[in-house]
PDB file of N, CA and C in Angstrom:
ATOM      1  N   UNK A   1      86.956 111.826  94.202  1.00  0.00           N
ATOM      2  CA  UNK A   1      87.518 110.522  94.480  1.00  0.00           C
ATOM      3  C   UNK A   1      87.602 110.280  95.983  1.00  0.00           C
ATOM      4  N   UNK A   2      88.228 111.218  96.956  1.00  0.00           N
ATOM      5  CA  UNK A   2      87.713 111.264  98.427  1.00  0.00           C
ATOM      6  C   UNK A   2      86.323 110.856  98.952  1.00  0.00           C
ATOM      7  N   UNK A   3      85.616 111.560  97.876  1.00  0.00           N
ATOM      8  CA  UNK A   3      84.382 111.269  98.660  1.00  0.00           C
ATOM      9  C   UNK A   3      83.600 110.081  98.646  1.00  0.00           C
ATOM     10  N   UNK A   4      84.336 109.469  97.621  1.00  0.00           N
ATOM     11  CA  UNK A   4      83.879 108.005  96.951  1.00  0.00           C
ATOM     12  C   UNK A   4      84.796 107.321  97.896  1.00  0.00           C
ATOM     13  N   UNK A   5      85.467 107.100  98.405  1.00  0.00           N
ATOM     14  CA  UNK A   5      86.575 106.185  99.484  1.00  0.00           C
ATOM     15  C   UNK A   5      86.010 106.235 100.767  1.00  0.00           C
ATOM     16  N   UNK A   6      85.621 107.651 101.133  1.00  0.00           N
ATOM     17  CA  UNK A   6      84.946 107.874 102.719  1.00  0.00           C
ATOM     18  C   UNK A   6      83.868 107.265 102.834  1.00  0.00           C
ATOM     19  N   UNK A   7      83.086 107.155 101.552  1.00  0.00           N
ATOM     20  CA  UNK A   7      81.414 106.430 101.499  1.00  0.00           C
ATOM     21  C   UNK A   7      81.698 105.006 101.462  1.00  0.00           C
ATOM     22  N   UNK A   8      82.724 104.502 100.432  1.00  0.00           N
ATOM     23  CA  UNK A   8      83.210 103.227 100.854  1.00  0.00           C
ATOM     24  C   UNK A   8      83.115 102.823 102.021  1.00  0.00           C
ATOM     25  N   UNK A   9      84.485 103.496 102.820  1.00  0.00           N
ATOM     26  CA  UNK A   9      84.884 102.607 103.674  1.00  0.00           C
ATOM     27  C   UNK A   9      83.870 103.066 105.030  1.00  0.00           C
ATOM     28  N   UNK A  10      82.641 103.767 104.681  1.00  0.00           N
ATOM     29  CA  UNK A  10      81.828 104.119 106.103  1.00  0.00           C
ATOM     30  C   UNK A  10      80.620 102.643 105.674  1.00  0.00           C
ATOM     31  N   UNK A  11      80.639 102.298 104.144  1.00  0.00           N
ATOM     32  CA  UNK A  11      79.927 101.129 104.035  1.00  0.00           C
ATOM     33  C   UNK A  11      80.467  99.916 104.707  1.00  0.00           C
ATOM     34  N   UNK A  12      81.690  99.834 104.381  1.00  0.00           N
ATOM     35  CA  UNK A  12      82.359  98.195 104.910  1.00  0.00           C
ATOM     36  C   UNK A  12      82.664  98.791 106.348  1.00  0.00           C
ATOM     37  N   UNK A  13      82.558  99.583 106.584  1.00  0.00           N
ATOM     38  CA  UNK A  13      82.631  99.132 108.477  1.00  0.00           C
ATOM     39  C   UNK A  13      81.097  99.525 108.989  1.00  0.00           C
ATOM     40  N   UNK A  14      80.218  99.667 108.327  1.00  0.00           N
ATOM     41  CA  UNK A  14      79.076  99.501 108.609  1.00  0.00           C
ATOM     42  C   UNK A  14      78.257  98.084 108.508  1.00  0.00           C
ATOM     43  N   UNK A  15      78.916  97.450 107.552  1.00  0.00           N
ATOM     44  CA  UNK A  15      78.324  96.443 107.024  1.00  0.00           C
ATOM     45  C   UNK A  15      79.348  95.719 108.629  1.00  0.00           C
ATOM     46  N   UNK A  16      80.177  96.286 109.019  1.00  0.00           N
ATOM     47  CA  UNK A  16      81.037  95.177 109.883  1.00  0.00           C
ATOM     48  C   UNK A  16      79.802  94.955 111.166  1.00  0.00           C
ATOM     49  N   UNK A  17      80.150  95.906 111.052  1.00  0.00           N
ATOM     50  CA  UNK A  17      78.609  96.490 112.294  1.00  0.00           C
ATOM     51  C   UNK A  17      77.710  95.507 112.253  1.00  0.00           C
ATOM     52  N   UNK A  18      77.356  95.329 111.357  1.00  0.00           N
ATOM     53  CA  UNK A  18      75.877  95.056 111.260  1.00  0.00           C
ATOM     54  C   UNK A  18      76.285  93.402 111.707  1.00  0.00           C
ATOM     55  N   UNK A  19      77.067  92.713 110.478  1.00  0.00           N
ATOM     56  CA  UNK A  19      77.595  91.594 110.936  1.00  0.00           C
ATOM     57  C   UNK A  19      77.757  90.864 112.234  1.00  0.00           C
ATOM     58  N   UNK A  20      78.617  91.547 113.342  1.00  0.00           N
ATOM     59  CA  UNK A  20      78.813  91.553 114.405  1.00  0.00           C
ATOM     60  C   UNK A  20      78.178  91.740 114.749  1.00  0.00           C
ATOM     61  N   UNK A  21      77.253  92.110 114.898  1.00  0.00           N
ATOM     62  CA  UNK A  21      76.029  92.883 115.653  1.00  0.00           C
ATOM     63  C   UNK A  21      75.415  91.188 115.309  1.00  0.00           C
ATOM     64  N   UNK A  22      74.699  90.788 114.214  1.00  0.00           N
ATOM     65  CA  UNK A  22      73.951  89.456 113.840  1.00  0.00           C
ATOM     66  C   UNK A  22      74.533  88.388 114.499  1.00  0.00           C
ATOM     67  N   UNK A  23      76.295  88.662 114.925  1.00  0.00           N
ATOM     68  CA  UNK A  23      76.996  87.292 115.014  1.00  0.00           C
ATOM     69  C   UNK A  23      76.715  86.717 116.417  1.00  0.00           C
ATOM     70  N   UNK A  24      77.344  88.136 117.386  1.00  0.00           N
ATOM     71  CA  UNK A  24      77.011  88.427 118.325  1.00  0.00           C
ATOM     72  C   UNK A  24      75.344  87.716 119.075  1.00  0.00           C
ATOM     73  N   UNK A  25      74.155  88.353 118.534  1.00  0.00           N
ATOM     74  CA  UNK A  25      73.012  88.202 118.634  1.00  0.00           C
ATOM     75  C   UNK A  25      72.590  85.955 118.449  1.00  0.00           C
ATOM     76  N   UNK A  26      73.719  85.515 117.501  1.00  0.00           N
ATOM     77  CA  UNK A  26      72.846  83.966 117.229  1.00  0.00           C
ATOM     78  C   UNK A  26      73.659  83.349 118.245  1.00  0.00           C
ATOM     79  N   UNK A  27      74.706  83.778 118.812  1.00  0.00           N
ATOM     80  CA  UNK A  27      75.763  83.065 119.226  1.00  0.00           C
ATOM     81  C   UNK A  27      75.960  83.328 120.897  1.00  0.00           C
ATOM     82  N   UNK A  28      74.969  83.292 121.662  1.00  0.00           N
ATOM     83  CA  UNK A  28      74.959  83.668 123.081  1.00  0.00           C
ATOM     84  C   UNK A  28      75.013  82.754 124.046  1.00  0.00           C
ATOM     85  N   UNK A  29      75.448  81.754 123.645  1.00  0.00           N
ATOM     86  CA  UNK A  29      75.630  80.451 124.885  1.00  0.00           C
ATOM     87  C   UNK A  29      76.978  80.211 125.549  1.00  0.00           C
ATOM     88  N   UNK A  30      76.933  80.540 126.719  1.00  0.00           N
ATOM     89  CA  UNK A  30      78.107  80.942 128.080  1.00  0.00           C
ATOM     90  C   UNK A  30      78.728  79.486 128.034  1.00  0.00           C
ATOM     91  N   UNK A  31      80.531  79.856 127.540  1.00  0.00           N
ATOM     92  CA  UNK A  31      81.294  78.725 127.656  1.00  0.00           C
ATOM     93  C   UNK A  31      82.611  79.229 128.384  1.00  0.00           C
ATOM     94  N   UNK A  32      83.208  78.505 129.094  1.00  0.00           N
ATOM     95  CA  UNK A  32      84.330  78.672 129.892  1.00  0.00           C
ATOM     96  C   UNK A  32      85.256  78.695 128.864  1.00  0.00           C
ATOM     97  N   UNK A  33      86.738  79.413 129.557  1.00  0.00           N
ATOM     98  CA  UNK A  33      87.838  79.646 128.208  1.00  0.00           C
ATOM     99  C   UNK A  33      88.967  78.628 128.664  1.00  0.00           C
ATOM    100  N   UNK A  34      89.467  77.610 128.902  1.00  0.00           N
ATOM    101  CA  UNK A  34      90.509  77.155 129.498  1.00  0.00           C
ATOM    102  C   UNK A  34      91.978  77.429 128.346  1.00  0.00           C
ATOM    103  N   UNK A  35      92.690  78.118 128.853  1.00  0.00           N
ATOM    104  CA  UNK A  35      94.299  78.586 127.711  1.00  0.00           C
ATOM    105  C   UNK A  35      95.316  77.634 128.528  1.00  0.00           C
ATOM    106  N   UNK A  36      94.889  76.735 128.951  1.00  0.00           N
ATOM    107  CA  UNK A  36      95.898  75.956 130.021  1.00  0.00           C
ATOM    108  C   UNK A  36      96.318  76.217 131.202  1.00  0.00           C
ATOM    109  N   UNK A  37      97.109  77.222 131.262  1.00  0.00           N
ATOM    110  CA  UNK A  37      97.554  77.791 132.374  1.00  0.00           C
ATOM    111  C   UNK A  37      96.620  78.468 133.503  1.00  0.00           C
ATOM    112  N   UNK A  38      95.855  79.478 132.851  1.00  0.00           N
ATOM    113  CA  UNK A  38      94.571  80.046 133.574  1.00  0.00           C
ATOM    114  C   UNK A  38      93.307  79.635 132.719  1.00  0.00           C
ATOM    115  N   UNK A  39      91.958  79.605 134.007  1.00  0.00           N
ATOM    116  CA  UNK A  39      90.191  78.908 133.181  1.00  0.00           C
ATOM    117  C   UNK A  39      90.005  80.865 133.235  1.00  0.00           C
ATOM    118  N   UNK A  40      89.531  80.917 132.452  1.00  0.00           N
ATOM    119  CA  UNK A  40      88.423  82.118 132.288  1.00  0.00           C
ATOM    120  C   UNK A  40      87.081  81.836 132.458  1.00  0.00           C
ATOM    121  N   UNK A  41      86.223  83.250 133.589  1.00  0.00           N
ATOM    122  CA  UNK A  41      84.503  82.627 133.449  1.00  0.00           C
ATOM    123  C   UNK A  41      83.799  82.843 132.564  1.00  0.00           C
ATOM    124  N   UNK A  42      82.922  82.007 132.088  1.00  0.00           N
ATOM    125  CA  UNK A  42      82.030  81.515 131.524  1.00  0.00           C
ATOM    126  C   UNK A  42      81.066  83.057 130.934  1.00  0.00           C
ATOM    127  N   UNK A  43      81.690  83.173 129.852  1.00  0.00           N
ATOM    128  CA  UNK A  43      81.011  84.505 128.989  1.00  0.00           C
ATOM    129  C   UNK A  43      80.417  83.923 127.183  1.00  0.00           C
ATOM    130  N   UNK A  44      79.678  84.623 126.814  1.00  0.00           N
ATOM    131  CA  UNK A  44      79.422  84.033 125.502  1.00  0.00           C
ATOM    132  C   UNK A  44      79.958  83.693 124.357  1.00  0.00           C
ATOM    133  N   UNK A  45      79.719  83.346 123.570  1.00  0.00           N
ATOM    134  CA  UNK A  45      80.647  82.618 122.682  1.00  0.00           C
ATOM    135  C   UNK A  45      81.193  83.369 121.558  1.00  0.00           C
ATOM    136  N   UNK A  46      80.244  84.235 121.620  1.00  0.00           N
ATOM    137  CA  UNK A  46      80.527  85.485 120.712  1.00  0.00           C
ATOM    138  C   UNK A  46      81.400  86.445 121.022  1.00  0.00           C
ATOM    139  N   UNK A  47      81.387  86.161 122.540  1.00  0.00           N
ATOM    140  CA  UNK A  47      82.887  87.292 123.355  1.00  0.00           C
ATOM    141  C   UNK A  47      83.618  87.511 123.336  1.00  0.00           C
ATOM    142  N   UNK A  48      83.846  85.991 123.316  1.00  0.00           N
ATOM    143  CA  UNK A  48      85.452  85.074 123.000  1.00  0.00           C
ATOM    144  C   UNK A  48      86.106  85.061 121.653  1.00  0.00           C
ATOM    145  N   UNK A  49      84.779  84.917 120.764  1.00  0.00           N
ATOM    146  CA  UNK A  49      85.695  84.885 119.356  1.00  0.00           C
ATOM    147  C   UNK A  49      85.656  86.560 118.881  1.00  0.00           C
ATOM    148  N   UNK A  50      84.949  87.281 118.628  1.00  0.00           N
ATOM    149  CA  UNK A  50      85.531  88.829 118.568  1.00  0.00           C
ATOM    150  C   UNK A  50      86.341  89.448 119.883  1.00  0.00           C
ATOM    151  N   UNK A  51      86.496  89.172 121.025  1.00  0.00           N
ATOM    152  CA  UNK A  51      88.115  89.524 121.172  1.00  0.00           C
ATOM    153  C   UNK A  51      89.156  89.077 120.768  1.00  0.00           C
ATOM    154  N   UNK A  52      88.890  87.373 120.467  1.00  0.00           N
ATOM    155  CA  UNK A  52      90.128  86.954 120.134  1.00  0.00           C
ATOM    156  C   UNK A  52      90.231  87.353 118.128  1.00  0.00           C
ATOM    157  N   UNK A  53      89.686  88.094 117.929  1.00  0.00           N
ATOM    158  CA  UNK A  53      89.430  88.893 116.494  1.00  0.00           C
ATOM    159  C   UNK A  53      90.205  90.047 116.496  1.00  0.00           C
ATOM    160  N   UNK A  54      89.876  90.524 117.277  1.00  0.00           N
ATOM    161  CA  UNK A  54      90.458  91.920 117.914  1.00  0.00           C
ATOM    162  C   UNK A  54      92.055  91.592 118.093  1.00  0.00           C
ATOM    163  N   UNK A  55      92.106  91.332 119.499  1.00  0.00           N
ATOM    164  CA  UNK A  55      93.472  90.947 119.295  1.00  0.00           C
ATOM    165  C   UNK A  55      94.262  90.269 118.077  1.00  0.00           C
ATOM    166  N   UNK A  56      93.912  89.403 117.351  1.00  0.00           N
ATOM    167  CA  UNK A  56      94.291  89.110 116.535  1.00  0.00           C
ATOM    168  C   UNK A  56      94.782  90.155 115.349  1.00  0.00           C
ATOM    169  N   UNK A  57      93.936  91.057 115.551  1.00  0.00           N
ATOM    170  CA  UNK A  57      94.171  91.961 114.456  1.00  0.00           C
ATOM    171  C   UNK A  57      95.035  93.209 115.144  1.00  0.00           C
ATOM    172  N   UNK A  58      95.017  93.274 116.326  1.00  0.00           N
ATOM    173  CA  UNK A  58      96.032  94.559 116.716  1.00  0.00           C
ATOM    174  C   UNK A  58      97.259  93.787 116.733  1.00  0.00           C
ATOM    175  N   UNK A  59      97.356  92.139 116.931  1.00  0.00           N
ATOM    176  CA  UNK A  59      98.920  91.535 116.539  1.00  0.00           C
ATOM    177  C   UNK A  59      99.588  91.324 115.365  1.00  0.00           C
ATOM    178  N   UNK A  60      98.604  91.568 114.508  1.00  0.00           N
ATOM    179  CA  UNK A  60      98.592  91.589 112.973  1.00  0.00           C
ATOM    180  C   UNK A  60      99.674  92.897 112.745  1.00  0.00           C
ATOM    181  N   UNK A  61      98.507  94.270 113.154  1.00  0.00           N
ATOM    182  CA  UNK A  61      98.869  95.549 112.768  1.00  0.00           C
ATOM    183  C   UNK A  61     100.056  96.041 113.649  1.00  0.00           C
ATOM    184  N   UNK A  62     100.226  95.501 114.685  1.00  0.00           N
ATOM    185  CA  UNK A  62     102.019  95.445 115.197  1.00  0.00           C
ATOM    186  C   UNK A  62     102.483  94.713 114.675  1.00  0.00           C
ATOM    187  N   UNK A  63     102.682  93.143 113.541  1.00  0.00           N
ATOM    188  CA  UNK A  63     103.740  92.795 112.956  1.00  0.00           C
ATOM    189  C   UNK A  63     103.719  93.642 111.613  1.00  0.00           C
ATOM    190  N   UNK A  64     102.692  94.092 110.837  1.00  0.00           N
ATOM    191  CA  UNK A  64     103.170  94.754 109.918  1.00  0.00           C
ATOM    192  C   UNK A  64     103.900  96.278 110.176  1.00  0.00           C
ATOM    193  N   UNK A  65     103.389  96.434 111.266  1.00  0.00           N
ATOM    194  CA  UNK A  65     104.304  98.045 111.493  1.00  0.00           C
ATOM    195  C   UNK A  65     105.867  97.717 111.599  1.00  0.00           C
ATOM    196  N   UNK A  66     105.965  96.416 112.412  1.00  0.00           N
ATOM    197  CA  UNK A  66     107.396  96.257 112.679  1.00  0.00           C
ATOM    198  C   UNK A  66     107.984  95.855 111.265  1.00  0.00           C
ATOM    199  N   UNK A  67     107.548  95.044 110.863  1.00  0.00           N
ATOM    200  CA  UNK A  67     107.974  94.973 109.195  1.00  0.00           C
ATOM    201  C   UNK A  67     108.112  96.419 108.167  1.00  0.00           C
ATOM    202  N   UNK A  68     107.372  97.110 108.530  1.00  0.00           N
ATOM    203  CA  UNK A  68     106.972  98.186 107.709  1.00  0.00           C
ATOM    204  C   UNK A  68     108.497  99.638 108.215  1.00  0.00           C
ATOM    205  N   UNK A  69     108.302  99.447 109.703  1.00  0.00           N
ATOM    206  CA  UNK A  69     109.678 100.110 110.135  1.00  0.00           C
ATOM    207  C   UNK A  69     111.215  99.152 109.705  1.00  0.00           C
ATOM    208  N   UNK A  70     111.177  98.459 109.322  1.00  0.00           N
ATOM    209  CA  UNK A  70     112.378  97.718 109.300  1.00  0.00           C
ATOM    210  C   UNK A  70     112.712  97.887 107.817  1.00  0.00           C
ATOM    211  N   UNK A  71     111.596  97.886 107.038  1.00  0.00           N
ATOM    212  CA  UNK A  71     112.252  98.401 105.313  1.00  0.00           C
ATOM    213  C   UNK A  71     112.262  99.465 105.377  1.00  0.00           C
ATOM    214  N   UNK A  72     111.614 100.577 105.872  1.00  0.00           N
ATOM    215  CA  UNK A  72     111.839 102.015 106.393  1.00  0.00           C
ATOM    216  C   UNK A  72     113.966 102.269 106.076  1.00  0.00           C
ATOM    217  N   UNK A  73     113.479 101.781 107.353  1.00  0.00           N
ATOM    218  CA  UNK A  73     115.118 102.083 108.165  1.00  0.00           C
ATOM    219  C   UNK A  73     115.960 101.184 106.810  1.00  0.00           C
ATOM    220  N   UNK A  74     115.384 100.056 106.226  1.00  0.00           N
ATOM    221  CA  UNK A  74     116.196  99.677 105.044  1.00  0.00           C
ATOM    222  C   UNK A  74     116.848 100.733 103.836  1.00  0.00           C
ATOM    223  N   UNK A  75     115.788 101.170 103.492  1.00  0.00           N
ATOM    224  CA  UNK A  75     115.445 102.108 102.396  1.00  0.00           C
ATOM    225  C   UNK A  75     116.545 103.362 102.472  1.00  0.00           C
ATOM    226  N   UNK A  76     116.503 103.729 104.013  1.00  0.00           N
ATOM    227  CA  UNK A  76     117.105 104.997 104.409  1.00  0.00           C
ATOM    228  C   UNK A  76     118.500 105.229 104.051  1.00  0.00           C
ATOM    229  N   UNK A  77     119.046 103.408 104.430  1.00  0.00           N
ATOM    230  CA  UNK A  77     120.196 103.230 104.520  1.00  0.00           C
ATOM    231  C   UNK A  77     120.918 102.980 102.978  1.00  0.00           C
ATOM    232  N   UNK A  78     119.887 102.459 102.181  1.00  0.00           N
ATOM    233  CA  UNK A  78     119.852 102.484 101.330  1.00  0.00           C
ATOM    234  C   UNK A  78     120.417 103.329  99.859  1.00  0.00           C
ATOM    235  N   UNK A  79     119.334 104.602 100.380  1.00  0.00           N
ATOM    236  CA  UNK A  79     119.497 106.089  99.557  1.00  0.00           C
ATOM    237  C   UNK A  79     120.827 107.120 100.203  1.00  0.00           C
ATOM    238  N   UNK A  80     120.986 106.674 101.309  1.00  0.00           N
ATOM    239  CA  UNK A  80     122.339 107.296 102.038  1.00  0.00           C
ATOM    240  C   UNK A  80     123.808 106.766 101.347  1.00  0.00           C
ATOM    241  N   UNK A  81     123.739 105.502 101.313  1.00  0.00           N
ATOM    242  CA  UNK A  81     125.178 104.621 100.610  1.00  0.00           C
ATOM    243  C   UNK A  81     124.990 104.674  99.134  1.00  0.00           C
ATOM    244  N   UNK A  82     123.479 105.003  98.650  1.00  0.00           N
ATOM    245  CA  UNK A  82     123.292 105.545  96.585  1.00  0.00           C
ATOM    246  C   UNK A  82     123.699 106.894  96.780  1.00  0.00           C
ATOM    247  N   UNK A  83     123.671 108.041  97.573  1.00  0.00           N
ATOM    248  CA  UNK A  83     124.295 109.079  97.504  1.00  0.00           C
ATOM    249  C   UNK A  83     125.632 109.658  97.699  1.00  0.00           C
ATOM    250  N   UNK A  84     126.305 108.411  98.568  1.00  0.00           N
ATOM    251  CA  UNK A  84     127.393 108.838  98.756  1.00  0.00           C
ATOM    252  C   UNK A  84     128.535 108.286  97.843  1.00  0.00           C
ATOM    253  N   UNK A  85     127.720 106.944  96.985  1.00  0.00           N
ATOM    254  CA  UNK A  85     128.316 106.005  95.824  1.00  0.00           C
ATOM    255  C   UNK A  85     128.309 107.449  94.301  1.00  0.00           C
ATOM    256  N   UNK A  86     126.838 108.105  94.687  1.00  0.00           N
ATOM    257  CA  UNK A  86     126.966 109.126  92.867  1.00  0.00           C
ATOM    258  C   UNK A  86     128.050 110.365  93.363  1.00  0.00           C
ATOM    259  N   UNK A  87     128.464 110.688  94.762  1.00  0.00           N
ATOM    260  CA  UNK A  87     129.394 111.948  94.837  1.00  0.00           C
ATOM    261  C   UNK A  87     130.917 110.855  94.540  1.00  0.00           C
ATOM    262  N   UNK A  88     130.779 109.636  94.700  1.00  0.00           N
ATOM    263  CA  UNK A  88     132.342 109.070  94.551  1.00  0.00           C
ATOM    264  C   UNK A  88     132.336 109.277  93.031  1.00  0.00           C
ATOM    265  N   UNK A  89     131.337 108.800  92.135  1.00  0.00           N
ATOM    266  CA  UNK A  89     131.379 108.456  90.652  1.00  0.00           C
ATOM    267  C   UNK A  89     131.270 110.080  90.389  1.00  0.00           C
ATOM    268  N   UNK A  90     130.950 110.695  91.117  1.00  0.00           N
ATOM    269  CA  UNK A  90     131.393 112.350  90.203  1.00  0.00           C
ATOM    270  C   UNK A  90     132.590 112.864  90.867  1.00  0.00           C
ATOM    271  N   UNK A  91     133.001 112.394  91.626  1.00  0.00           N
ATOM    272  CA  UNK A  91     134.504 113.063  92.172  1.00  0.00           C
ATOM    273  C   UNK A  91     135.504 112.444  91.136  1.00  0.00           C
ATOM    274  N   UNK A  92     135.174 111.055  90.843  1.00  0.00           N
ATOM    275  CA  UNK A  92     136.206 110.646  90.037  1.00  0.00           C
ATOM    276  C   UNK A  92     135.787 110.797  88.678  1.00  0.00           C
ATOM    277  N   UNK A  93     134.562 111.425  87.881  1.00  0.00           N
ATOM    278  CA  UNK A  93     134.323 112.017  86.904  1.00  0.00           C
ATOM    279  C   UNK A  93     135.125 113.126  86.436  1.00  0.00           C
ATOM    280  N   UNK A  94     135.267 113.911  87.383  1.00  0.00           N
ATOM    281  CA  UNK A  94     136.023 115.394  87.525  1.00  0.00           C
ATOM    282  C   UNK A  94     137.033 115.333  87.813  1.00  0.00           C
ATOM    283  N   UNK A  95     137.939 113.911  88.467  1.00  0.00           N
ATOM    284  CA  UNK A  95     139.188 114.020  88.340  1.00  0.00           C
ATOM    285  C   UNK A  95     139.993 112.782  87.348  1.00  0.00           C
ATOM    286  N   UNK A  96     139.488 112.307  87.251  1.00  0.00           N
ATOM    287  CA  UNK A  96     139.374 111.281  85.976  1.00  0.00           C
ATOM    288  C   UNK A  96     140.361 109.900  87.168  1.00  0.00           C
ATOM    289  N   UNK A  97     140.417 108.638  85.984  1.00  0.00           N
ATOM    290  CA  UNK A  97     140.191 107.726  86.638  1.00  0.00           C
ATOM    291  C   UNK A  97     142.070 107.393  87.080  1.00  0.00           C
ATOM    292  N   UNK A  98     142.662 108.108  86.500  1.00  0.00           N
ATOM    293  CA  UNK A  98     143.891 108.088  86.677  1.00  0.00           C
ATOM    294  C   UNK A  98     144.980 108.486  87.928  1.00  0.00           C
ATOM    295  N   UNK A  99     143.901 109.797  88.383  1.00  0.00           N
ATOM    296  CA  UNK A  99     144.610 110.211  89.454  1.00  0.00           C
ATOM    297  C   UNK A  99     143.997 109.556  90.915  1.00  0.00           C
ATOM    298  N   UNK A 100     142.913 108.864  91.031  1.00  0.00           N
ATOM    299  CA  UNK A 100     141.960 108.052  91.664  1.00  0.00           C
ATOM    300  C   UNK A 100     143.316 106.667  91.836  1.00  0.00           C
ATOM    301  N   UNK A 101     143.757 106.310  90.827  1.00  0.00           N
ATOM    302  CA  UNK A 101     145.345 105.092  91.462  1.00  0.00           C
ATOM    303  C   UNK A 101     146.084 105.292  92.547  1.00  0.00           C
TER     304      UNK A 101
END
């Protein structure tokens, strides 16, 4: 089953390859970047949109990490206050519910 996932995923980032590689290649006509504030020089068109791909996707994979740490740390807190809730419900198992008044 490993070896079937590694062949996968060496296909779809090969196939990315290749893609980019084609996108890259039709798309070579030098346009200026203006973001308002600062002009950027005049690089191809294909430059512009796979970095701004790129970045896009490393801002992606920092909001899901930050999401991903934040139910983390949820979870933790979580199983800490369910463990300390089953030693209350067995303390007062073993001493019954009477002397707990």
């Amino acid at each position: 089953m490993a070896l079937l996932r590694v062949l996968l995923s060496l296909l779809v980032i090969g196939a990315a390859v290749v893609l980019g590689a084609l996108f890259t290649l039709q798309n070579t006509a030098p346009v200026p970047l203006d973001l308002l504030v600062v002009q950027l020089s005049e690089r191809a068109v294909a430059l512009w949109v796979l970095l701004f791909f790129a970045a896009g996707c490393v801002v992606g994979l920092l909001g899901g990490a930050a999401v991903n740490l934040k139910q983390r740390a949820g979870n933790a807190r979580l199983r800490r206050q369910h463990k300390k809730l089953e030693l209350e419900v067995d303390r007062l198992r073993r001493f019954g519910l009477s002397e707990s008044d």
